[in-house]
C-alpha atoms as a PDB file:
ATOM      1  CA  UNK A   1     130.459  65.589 120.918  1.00  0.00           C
ATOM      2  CA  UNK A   2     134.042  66.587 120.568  1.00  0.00           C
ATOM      3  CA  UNK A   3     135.793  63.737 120.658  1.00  0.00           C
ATOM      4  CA  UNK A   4     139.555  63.978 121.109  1.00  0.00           C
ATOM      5  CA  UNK A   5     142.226  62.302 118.523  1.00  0.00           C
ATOM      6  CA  UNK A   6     144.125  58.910 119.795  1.00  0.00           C
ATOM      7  CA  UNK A   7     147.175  60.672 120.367  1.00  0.00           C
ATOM      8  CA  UNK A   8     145.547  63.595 121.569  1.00  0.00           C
ATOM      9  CA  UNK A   9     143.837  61.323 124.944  1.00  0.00           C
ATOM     10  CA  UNK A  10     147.864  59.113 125.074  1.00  0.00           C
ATOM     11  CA  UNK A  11     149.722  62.628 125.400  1.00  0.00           C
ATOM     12  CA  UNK A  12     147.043  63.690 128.812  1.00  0.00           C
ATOM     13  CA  UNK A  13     148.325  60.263 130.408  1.00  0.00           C
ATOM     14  CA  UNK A  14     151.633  60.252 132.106  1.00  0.00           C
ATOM     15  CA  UNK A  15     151.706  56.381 133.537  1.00  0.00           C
ATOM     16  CA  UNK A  16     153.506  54.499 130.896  1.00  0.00           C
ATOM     17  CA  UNK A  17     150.834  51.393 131.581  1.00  0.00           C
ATOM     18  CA  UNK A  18     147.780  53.603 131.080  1.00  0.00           C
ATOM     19  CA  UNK A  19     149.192  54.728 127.659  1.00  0.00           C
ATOM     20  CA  UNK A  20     150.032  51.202 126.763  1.00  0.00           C
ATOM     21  CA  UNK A  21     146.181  49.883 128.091  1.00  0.00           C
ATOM     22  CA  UNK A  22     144.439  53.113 125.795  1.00  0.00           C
ATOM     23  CA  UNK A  23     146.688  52.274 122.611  1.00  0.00           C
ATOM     24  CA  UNK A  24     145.558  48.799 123.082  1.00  0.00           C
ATOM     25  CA  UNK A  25     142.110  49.329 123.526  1.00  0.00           C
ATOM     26  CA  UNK A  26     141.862  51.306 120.407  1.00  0.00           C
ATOM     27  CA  UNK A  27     144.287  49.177 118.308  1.00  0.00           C
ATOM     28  CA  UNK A  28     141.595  46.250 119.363  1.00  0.00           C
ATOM     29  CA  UNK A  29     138.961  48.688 117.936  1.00  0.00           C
ATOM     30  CA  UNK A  30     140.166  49.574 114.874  1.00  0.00           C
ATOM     31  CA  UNK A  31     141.007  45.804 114.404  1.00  0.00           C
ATOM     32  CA  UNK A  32     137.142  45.026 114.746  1.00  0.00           C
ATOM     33  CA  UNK A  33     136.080  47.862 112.210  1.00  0.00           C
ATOM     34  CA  UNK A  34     138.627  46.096 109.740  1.00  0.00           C
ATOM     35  CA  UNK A  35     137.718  42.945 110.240  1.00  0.00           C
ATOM     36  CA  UNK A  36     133.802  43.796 109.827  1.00  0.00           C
ATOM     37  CA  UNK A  37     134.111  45.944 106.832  1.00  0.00           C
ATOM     38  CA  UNK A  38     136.320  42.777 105.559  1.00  0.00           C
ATOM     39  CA  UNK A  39     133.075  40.148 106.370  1.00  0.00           C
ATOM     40  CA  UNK A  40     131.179  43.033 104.513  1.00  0.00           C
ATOM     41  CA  UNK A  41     133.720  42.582 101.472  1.00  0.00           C
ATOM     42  CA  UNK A  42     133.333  38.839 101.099  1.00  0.00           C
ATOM     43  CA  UNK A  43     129.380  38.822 101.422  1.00  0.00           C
ATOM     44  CA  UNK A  44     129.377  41.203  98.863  1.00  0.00           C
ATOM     45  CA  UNK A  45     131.838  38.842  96.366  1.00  0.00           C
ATOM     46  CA  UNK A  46     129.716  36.135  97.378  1.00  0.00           C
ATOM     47  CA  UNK A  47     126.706  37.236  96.102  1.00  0.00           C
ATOM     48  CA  UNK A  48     128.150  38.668  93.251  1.00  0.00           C
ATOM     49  CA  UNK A  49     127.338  42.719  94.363  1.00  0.00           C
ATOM     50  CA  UNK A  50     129.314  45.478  92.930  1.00  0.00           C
ATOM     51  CA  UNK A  51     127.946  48.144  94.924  1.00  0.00           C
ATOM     52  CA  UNK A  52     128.556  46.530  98.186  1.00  0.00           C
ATOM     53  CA  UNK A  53     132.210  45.905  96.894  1.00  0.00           C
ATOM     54  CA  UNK A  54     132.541  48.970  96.057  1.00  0.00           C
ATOM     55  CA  UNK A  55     131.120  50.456  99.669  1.00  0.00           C
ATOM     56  CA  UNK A  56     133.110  47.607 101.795  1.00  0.00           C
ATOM     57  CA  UNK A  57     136.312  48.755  99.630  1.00  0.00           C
ATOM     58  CA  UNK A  58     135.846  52.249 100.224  1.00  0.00           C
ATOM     59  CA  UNK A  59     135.257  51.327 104.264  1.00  0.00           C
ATOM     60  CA  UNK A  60     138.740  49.499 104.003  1.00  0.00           C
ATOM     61  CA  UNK A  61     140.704  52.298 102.522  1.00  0.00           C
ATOM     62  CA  UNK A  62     139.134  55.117 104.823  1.00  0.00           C
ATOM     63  CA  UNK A  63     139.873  52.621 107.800  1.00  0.00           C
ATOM     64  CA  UNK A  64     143.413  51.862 106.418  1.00  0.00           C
ATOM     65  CA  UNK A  65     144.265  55.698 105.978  1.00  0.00           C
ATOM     66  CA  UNK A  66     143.117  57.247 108.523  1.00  0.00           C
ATOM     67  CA  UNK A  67     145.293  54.294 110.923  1.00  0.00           C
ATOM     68  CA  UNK A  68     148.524  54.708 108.953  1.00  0.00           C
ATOM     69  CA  UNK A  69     148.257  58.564 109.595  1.00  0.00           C
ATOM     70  CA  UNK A  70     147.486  58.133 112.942  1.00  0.00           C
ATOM     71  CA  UNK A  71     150.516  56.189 113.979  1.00  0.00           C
ATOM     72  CA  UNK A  72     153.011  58.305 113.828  1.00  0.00           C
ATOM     73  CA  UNK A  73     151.246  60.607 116.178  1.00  0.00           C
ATOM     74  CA  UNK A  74     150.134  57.761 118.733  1.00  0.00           C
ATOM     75  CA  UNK A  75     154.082  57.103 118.591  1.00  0.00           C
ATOM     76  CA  UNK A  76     155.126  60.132 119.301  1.00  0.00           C
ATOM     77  CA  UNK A  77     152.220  60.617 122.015  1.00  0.00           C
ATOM     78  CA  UNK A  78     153.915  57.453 123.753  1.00  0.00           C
ATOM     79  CA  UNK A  79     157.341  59.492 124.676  1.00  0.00           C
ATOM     80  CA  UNK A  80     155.296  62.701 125.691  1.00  0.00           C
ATOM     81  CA  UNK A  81     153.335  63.482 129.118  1.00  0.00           C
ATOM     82  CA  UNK A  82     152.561  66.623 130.446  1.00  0.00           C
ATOM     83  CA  UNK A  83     154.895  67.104 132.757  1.00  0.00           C
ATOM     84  CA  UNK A  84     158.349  65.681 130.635  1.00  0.00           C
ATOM     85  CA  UNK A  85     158.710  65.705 126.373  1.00  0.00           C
ATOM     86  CA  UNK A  86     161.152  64.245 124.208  1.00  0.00           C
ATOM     87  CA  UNK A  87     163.283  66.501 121.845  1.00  0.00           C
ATOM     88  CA  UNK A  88     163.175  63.671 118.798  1.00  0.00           C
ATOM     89  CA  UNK A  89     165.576  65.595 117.037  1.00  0.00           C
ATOM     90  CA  UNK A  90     167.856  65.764 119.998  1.00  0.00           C
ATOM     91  CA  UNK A  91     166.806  61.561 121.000  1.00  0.00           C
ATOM     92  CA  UNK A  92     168.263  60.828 117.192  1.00  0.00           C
ATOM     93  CA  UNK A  93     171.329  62.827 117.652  1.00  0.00           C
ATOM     94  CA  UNK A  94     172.144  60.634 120.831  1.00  0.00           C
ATOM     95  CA  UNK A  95     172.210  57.676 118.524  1.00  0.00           C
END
C-alpha cells in the first residue's frame, strides 16, 4: 500500500474546509496514538517494567518526531492547491 504523506493528501485538496476537516482528522489520530503509547507508559511504571518503559518511551519519541517534522509541511500544504501556490518568500516580503 502506498500510502501518501499528510501534507502530500492537504496539497490535492483545494476547498479550504476539506483541508481543515483532513488536518483534523489526522491531528485527532495522532492524538490517540500518543495518548495510548502514554497508558502503555504508566502500566509499565506501575508494575515496575523496564522493558515496557523502555518500548512505550521509544513509541513516544518516534510519535513525537515524526509530528514535529511533519508540521511544517502540513502548514505549508494549507496555503497550496493545485490550481494557486504561495511564494513564502515573496508572502514574508509583503510583511
Amino acid at each position: 500500500m502506498n500510502k501518501k504523506s499528510i501534507s502530500q493528501r492537504v496539497r490535492r485538496i483545494n476547498n479550504p474546509k476539506d483541508k481543515l476537516a483532513l488536518v483534523q482528522e489526522w491531528v485527532s489520530q495522532r492524538q490517540s496514538d500518543f495518548f495510548s503509547a502514554f497508558e502503555q507508559l504508566e502500566y509499565a511504571v506501575g508494575v515496575d517494567d523496564l522493558q515496557q518503559i523502555h518500548e512505550a518511551m521509544d513509541k513516544i519519541k518516534d510519535i513525537a518526531i515524526k509530528n514535529y517534522k511533519a508540521m511544517p509541511n502540513i502548514a505549508e500544504a494549507m496555503l497550496v492547491s493545485k490550481h494557486y501556490t504561495v511564494d513564502l518568500d515573496e508572502y514574508e516580503q509583503e510583511k
